[in-house]
N, C-alpha and C. Protein backbone atom coordinates (compact mmCIF):
# COMPACT_ATOMS: atom_id res chain seq x y z
N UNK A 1 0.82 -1.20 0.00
CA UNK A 1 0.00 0.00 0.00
C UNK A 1 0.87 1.27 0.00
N UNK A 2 2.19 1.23 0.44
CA UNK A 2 2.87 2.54 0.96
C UNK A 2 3.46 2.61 -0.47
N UNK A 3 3.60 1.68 -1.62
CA UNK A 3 4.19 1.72 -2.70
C UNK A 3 3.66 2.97 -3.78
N UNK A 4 2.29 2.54 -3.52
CA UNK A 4 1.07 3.36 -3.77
C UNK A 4 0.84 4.68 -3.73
N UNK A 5 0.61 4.84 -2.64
CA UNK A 5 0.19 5.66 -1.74
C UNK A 5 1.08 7.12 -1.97
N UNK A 6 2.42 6.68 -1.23
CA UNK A 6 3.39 7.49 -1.42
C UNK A 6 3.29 8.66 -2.73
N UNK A 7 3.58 7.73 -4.01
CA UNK A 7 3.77 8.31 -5.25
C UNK A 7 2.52 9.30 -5.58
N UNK A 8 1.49 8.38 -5.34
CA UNK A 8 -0.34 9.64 -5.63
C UNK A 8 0.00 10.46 -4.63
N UNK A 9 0.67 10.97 -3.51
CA UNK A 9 0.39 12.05 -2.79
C UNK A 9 1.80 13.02 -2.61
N UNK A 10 2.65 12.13 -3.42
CA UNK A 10 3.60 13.04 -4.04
C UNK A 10 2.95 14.11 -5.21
N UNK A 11 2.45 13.22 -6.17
CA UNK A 11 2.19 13.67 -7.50
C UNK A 11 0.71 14.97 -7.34
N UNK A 12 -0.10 14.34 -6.21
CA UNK A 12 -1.17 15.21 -5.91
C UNK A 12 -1.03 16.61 -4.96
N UNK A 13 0.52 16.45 -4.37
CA UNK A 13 0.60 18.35 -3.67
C UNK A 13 1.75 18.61 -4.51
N UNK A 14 2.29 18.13 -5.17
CA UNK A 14 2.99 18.67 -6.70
C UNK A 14 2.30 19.29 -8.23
N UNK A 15 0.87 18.82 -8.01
CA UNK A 15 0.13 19.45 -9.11
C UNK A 15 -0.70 20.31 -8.60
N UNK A 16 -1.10 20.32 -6.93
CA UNK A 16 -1.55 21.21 -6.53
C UNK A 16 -1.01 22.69 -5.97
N UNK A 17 0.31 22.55 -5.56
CA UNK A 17 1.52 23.75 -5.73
C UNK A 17 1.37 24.14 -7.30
N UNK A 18 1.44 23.19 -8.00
CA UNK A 18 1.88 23.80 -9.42
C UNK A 18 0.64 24.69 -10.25
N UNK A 19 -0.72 23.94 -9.66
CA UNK A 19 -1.95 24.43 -10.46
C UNK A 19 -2.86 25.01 -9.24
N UNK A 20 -2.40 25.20 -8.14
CA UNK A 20 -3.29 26.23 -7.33
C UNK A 20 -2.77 27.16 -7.11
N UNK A 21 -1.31 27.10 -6.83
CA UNK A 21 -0.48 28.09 -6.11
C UNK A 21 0.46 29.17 -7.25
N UNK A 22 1.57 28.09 -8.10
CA UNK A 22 2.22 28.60 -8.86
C UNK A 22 1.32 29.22 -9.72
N UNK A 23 0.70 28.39 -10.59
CA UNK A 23 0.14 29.27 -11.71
C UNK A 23 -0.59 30.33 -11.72
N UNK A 24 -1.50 30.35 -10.36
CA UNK A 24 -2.50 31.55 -10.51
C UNK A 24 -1.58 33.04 -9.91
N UNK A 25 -0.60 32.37 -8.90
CA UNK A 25 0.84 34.14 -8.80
C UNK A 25 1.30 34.43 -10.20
N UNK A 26 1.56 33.51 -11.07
CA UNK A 26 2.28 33.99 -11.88
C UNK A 26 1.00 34.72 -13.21
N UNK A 27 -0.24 33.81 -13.06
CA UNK A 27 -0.74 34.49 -13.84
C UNK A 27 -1.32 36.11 -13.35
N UNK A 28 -1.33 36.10 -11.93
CA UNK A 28 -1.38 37.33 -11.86
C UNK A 28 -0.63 38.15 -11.45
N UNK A 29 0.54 38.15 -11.18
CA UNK A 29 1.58 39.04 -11.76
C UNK A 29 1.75 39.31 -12.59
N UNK A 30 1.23 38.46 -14.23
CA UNK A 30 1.73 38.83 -15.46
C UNK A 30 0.87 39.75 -15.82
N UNK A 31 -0.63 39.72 -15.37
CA UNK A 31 -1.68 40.63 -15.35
C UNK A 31 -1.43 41.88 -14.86
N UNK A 32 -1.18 42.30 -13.50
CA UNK A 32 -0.95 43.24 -13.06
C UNK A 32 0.52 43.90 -13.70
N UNK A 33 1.19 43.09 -14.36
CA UNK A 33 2.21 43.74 -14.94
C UNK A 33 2.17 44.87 -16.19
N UNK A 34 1.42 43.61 -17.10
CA UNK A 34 0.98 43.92 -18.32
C UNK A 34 -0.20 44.90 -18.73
N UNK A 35 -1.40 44.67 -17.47
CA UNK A 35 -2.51 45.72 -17.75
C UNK A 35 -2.82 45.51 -16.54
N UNK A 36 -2.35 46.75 -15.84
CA UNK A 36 -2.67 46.94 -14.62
C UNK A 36 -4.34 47.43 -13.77
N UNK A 37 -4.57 48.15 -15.24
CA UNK A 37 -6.02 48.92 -14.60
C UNK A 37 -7.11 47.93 -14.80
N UNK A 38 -7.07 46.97 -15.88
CA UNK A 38 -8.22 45.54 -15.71
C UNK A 38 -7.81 44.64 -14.85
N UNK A 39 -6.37 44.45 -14.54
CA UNK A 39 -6.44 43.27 -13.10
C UNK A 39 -6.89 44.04 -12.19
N UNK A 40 -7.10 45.12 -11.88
CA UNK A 40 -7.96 45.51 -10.97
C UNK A 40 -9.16 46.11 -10.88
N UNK A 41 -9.61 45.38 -12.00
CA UNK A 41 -11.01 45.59 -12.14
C UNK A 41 -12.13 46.79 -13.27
N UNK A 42 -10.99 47.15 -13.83
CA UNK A 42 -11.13 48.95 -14.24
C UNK A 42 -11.62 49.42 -14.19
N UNK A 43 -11.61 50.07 -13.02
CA UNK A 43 -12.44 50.97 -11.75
C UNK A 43 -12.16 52.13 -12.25
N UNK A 44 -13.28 52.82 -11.87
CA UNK A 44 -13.70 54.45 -12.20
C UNK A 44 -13.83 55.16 -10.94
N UNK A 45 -12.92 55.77 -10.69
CA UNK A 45 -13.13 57.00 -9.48
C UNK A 45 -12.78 58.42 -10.04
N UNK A 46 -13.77 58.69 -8.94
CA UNK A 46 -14.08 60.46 -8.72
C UNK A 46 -13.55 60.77 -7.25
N UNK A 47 -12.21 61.10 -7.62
CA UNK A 47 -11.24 61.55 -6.54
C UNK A 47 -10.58 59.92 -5.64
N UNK A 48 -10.88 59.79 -4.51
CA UNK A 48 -10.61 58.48 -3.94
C UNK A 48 -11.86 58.43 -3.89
N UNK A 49 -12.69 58.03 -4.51
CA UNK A 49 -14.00 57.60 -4.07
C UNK A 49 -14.28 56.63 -5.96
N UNK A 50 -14.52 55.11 -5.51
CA UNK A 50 -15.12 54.19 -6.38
C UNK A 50 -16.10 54.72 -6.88
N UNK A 51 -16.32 54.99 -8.01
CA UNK A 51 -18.00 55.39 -8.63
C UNK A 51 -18.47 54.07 -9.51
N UNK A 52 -17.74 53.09 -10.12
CA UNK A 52 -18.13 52.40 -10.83
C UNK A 52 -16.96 51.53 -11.07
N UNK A 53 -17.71 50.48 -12.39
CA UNK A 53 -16.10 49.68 -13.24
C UNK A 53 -16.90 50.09 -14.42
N UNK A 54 -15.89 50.28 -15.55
CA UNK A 54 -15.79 50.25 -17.12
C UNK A 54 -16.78 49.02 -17.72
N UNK A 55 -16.73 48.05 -17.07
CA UNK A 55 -16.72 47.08 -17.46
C UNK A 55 -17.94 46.26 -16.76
N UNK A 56 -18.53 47.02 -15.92
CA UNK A 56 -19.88 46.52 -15.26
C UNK A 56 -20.89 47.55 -15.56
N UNK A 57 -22.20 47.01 -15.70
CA UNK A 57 -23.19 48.38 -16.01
C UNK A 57 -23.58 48.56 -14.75
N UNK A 58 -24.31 50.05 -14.81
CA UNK A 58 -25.04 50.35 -13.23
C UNK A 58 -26.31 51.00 -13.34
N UNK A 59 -27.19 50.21 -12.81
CA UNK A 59 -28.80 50.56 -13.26
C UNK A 59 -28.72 52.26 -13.04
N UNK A 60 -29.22 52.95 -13.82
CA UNK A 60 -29.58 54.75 -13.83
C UNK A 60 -31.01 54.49 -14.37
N UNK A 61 -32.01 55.47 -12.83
CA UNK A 61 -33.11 55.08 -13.46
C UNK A 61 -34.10 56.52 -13.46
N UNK A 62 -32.82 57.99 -13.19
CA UNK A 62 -33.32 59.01 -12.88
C UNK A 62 -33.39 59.21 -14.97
N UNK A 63 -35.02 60.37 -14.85
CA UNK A 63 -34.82 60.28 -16.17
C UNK A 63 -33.47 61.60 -16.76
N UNK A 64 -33.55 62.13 -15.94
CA UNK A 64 -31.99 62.69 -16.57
C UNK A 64 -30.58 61.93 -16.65
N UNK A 65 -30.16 61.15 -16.58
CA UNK A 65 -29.50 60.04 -17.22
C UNK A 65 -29.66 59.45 -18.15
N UNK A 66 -28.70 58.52 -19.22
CA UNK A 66 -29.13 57.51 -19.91
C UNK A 66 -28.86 56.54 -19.15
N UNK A 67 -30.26 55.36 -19.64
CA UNK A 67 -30.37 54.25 -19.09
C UNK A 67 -29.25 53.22 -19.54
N UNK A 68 -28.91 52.11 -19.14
CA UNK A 68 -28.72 50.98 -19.72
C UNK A 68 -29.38 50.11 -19.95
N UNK A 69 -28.54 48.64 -20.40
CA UNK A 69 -29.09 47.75 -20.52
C UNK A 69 -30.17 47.01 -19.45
N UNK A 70 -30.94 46.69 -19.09
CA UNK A 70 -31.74 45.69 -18.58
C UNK A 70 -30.52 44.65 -18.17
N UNK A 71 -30.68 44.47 -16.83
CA UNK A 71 -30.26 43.72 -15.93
C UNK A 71 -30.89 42.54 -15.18
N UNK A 72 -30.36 41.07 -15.56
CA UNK A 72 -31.35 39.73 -15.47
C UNK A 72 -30.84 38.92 -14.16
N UNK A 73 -29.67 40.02 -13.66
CA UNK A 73 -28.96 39.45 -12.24
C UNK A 73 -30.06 39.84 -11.12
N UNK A 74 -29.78 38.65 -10.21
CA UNK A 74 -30.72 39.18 -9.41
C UNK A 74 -30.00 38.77 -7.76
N UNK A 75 -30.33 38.95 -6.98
CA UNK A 75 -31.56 39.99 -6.33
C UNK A 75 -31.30 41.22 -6.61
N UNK A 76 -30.55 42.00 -7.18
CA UNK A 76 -30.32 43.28 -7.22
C UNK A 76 -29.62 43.50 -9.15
N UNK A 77 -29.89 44.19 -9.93
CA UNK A 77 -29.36 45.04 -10.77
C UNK A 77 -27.96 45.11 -10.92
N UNK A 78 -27.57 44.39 -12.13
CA UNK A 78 -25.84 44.78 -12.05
C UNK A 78 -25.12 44.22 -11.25
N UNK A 79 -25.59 42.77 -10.86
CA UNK A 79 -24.93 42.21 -9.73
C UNK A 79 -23.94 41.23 -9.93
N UNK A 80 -22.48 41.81 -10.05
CA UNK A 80 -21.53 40.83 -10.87
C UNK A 80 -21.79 39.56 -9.93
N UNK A 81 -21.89 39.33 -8.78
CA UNK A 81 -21.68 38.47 -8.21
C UNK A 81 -22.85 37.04 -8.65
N UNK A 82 -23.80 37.63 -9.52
CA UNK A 82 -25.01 36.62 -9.78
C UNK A 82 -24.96 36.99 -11.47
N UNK A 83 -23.80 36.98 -11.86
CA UNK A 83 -24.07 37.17 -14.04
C UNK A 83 -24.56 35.84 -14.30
N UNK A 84 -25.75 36.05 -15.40
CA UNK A 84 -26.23 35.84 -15.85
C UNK A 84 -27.63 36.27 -16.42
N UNK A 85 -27.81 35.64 -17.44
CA UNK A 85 -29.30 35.63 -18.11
C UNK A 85 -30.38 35.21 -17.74
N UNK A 86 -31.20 35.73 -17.96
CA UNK A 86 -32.34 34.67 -17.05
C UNK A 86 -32.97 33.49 -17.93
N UNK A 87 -32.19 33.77 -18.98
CA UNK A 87 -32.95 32.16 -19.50
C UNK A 87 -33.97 32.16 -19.93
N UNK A 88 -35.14 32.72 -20.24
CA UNK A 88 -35.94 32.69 -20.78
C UNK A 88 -35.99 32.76 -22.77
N UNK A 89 -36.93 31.54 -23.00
CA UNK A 89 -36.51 31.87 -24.35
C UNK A 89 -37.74 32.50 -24.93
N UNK A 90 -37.35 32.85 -26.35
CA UNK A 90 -38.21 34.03 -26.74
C UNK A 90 -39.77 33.71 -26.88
N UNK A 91 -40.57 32.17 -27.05
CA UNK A 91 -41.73 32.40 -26.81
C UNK A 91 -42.11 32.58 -25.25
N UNK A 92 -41.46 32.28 -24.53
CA UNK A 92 -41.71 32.22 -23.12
C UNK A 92 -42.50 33.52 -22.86
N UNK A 93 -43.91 33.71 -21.99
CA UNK A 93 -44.60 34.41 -21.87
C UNK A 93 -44.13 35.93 -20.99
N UNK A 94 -43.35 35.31 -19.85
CA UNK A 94 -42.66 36.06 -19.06
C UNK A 94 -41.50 36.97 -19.84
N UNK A 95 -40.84 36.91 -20.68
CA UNK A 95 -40.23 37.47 -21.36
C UNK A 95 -41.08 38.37 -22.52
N UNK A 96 -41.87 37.80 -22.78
CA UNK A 96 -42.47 38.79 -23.61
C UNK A 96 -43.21 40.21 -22.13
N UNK A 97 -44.05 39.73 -21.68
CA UNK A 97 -44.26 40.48 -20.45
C UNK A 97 -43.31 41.51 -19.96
N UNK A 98 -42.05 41.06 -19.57
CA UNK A 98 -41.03 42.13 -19.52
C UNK A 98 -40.68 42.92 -20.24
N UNK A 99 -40.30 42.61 -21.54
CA UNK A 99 -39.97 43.48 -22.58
C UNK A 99 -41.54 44.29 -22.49
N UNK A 100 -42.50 43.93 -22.79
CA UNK A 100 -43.49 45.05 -23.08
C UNK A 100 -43.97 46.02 -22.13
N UNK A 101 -43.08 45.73 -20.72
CA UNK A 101 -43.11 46.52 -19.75
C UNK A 101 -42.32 47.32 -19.42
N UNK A 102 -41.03 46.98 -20.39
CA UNK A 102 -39.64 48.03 -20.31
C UNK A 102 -40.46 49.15 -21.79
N UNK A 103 -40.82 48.60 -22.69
CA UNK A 103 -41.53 49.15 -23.61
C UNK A 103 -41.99 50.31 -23.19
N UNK A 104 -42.98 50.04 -22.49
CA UNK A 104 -44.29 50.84 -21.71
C UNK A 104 -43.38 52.07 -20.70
N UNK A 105 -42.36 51.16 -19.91
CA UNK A 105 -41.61 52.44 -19.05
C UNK A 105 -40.71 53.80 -19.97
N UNK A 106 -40.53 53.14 -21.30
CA UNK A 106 -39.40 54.07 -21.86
C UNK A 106 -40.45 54.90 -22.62
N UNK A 107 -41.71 54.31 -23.18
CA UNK A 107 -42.36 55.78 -23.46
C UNK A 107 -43.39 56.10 -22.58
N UNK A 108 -43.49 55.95 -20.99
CA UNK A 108 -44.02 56.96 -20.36
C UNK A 108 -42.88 57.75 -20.07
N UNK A 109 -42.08 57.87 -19.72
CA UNK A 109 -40.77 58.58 -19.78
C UNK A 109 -40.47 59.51 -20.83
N UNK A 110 -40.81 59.29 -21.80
CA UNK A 110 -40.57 60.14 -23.06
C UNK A 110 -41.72 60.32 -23.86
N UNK A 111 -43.32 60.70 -23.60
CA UNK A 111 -44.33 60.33 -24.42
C UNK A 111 -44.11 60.85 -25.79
N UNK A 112 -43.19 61.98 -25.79
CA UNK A 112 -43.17 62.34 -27.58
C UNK A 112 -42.47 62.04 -28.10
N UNK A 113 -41.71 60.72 -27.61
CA UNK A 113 -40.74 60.29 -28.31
C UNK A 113 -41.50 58.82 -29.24
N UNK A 114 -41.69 59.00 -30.62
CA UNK A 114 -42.47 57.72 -31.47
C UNK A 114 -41.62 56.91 -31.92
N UNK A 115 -40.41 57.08 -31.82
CA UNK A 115 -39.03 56.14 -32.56
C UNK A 115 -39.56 54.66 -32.39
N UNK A 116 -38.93 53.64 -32.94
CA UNK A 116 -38.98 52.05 -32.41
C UNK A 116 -37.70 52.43 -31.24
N UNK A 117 -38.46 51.64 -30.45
CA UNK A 117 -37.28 51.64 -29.37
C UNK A 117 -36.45 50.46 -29.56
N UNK A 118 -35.02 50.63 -29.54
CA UNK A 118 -34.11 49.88 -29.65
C UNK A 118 -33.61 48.29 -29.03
N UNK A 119 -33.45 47.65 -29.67
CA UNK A 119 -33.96 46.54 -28.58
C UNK A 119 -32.72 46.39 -27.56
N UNK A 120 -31.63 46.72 -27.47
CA UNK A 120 -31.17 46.42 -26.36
C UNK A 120 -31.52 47.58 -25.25
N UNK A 121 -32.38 48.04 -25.49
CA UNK A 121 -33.14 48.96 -24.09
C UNK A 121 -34.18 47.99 -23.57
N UNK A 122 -34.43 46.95 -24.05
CA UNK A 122 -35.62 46.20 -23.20
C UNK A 122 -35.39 44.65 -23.19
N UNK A 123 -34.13 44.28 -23.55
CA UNK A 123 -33.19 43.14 -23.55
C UNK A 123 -32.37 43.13 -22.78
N UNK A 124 -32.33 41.98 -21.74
CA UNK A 124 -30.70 41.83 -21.25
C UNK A 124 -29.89 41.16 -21.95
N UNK A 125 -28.77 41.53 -21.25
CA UNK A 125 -27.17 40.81 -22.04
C UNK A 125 -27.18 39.49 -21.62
N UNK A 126 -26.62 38.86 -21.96
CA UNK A 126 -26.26 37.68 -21.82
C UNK A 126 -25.59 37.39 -20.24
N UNK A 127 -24.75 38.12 -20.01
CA UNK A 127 -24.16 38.42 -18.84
C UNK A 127 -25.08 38.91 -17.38
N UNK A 128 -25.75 40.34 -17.94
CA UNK A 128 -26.74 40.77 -17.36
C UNK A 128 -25.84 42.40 -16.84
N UNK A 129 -24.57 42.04 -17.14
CA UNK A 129 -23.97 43.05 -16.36
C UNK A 129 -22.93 43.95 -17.69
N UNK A 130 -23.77 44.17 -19.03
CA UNK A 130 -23.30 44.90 -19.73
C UNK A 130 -23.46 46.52 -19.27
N UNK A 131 -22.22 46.99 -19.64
CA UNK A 131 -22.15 48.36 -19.28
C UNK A 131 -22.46 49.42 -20.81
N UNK A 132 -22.55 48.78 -21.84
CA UNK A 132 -22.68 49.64 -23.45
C UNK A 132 -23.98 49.25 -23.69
N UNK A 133 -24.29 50.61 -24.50
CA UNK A 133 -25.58 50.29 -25.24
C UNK A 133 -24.78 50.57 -26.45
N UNK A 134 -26.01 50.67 -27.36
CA UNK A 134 -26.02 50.71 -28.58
C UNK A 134 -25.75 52.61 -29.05
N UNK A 135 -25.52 52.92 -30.18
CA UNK A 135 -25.66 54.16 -30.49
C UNK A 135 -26.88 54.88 -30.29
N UNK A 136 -27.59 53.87 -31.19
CA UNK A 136 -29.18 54.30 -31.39
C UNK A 136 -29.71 53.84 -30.32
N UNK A 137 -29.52 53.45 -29.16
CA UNK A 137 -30.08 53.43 -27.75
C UNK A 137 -30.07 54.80 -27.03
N UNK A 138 -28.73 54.93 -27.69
CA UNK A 138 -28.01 56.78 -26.74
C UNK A 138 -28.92 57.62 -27.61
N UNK A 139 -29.20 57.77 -28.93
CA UNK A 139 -29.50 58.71 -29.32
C UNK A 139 -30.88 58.71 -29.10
N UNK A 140 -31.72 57.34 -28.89
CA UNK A 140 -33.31 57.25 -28.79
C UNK A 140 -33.61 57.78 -27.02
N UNK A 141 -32.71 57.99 -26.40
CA UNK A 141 -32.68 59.28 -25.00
C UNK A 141 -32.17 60.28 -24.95
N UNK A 142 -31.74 60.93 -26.15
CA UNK A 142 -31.04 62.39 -26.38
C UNK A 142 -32.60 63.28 -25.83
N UNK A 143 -33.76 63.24 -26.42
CA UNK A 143 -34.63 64.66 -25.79
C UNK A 143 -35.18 64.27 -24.60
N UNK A 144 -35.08 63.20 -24.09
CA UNK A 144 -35.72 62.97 -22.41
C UNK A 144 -34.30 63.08 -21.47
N UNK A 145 -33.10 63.04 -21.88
CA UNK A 145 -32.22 63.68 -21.26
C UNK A 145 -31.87 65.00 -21.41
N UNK A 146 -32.20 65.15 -22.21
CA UNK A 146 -31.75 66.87 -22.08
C UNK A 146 -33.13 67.56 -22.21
N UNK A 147 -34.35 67.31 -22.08
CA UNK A 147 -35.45 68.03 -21.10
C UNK A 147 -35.42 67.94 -20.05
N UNK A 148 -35.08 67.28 -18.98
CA UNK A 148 -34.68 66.61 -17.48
C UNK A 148 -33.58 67.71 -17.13
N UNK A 149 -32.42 67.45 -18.28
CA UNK A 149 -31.71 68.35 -17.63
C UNK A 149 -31.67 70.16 -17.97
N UNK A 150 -32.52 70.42 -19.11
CA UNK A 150 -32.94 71.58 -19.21
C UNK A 150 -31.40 72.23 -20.31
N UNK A 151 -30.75 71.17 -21.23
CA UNK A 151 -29.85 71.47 -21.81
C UNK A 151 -30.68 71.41 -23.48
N UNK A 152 -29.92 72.38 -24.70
CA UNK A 152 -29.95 71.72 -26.06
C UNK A 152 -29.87 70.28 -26.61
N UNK A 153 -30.91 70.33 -26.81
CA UNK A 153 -30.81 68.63 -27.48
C UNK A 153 -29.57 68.02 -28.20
N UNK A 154 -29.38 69.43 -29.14
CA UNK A 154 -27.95 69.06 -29.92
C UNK A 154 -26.48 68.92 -28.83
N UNK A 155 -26.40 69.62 -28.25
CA UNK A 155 -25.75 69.84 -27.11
C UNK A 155 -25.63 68.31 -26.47
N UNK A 156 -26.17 67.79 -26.13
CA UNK A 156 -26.44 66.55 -25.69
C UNK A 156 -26.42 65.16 -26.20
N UNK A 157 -26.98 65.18 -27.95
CA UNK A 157 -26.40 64.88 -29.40
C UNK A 157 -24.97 64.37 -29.58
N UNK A 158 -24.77 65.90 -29.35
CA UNK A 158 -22.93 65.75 -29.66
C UNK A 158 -22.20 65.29 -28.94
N UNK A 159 -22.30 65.06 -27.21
CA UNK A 159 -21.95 64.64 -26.48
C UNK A 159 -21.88 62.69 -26.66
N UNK A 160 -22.96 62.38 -26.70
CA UNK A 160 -23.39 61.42 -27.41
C UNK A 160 -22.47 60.30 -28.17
N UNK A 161 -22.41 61.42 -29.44
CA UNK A 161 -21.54 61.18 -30.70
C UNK A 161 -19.82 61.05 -30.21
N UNK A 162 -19.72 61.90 -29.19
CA UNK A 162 -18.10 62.13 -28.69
C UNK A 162 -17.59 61.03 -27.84
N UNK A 163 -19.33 60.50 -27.78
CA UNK A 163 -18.66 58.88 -26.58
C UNK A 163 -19.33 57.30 -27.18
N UNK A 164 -19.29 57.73 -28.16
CA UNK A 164 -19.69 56.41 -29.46
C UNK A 164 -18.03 55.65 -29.74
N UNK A 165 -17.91 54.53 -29.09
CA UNK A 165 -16.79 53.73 -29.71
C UNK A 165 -16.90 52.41 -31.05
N UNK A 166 -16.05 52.78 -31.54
CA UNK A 166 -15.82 52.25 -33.03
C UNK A 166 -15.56 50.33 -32.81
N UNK A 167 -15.79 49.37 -33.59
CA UNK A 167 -15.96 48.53 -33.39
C UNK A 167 -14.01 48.24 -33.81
N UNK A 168 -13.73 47.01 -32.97
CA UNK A 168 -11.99 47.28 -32.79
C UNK A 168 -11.55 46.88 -34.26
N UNK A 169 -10.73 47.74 -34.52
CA UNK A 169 -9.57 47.33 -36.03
C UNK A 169 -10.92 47.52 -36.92
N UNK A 170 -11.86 48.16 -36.58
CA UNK A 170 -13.25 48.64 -37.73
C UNK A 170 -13.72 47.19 -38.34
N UNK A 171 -13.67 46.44 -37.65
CA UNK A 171 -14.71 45.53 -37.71
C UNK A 171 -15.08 44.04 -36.61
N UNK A 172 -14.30 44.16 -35.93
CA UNK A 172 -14.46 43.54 -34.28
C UNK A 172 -15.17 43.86 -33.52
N UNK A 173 -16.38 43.77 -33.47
CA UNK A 173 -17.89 44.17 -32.65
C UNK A 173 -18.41 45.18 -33.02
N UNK A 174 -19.53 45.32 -32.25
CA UNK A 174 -20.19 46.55 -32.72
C UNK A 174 -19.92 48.35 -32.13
N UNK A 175 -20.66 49.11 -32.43
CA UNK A 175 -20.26 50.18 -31.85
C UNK A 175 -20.74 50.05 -30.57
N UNK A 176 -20.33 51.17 -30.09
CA UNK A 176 -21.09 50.74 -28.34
C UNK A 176 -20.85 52.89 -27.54
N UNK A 177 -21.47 52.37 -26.41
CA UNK A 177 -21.59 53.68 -26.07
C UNK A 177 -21.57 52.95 -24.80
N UNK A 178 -20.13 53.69 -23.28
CA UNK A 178 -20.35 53.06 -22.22
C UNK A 178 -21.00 53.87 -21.65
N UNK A 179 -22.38 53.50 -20.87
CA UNK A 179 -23.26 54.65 -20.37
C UNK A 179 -22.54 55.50 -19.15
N UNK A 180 -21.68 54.26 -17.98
CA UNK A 180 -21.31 55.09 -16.86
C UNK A 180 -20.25 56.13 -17.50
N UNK A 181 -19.42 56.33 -18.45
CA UNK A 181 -18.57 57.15 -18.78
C UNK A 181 -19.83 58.28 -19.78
N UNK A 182 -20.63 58.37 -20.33
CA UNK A 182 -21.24 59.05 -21.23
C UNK A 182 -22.37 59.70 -19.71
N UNK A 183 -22.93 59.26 -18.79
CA UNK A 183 -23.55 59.53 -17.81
C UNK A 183 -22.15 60.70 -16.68
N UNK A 184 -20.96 60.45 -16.88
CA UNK A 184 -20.26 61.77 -15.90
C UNK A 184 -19.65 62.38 -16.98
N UNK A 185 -19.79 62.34 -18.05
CA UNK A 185 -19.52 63.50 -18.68
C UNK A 185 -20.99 64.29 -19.02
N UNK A 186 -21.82 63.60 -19.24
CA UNK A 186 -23.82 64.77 -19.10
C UNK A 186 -23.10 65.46 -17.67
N UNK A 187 -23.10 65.05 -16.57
CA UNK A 187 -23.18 65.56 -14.99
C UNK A 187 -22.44 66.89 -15.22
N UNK A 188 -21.16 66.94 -16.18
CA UNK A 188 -20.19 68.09 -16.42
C UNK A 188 -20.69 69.14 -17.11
N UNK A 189 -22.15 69.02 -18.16
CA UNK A 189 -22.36 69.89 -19.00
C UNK A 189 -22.86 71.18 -18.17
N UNK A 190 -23.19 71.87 -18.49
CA UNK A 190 -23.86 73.22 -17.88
C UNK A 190 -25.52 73.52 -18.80
């Protein structure tokens, strides 16, 4: 038995040094080396104070803000700790229900706004914890944000347009607009 024995519990805290311990220091040292501001999360502060990550959305549900995506994490909105989708597939009744209730919230919010509303305003991500909308998401809340905030529509437009990112090497995803960065630059306008 000790012939045994021995060798499996050599071989088993030798792969466990090697694949619990070694690899995950070195992979994150190479992280924090190489791109320091996503190994730590790429956090957004206003002064020493956390306001957000780049990379997580955060429900905004004042109508002077733009909204994001619809969030399927739960118990709470944006909850990295619970990503995911909720799974529902598209005949599923409950999903239709929701969407026609995000529907219903975005034009009592905006009644003179007749556009089709965009569907990732009444869709979650896959994740649940997307932080981009779409262009035409940003631009289908350009006059209920800037009546709220009592600014030029164009004014608000252009702002818009100035925080629209290009899909990578011009053809690696789509465009996108990150709301928490397009939401503190509105806060700056006058």
């Amino acid at each position: 038995m000790n012939n045994i024995l021995r060798p499996v519990l050599v071989i088993f805290t030798g792969l466990t040094l090697l694949t619990g311990v070694a690899y995950p220091l070195v992979t994150t040292g190479v992280a924090h080396s190489l791109f320091p501001k996503q190994a730590q999360g790429s956090l957004v502060r206003q002064g020493n104070t956390v306001v957000g990550s780049s990379l997580i959305g955060q429900a905004f549900s004042e109508p002077s803000n733009f909204w994001g995506r619809p969030s399927a994490t739960g118990p709470m909105a944006n909850n990295a700790a619970a990503s995911g989708g909720s799974n529902l597939g598209p005949l599923n009744p409950a999903l239709t229900d929701a969407i026609k209730a995000r529907v219903t919230a975005l034009r009592e919010a905006d009644p003179s706004n007749t556009s089709a509303v965009p569907v990732d305003l009444v869709t979650a991500s896959a994740s649940g914890l997307d932080p981009h909308i779409s262009p035409a998401a940003a631009y289908y809340q350009v006059n209920r944000v800037a009546t709220a905030r009592k600014l030029p529509a164009a004014q608000v437009q252009a702002l818009v347009a100035k925080h629209v990112e290009t899909p990578l090497l011009g053809i690696l995803g789509e465009a996108r607009v990150n709301v928490l960065a397009l939401n503190r630059d509105l806060a700056t306008l006058k």
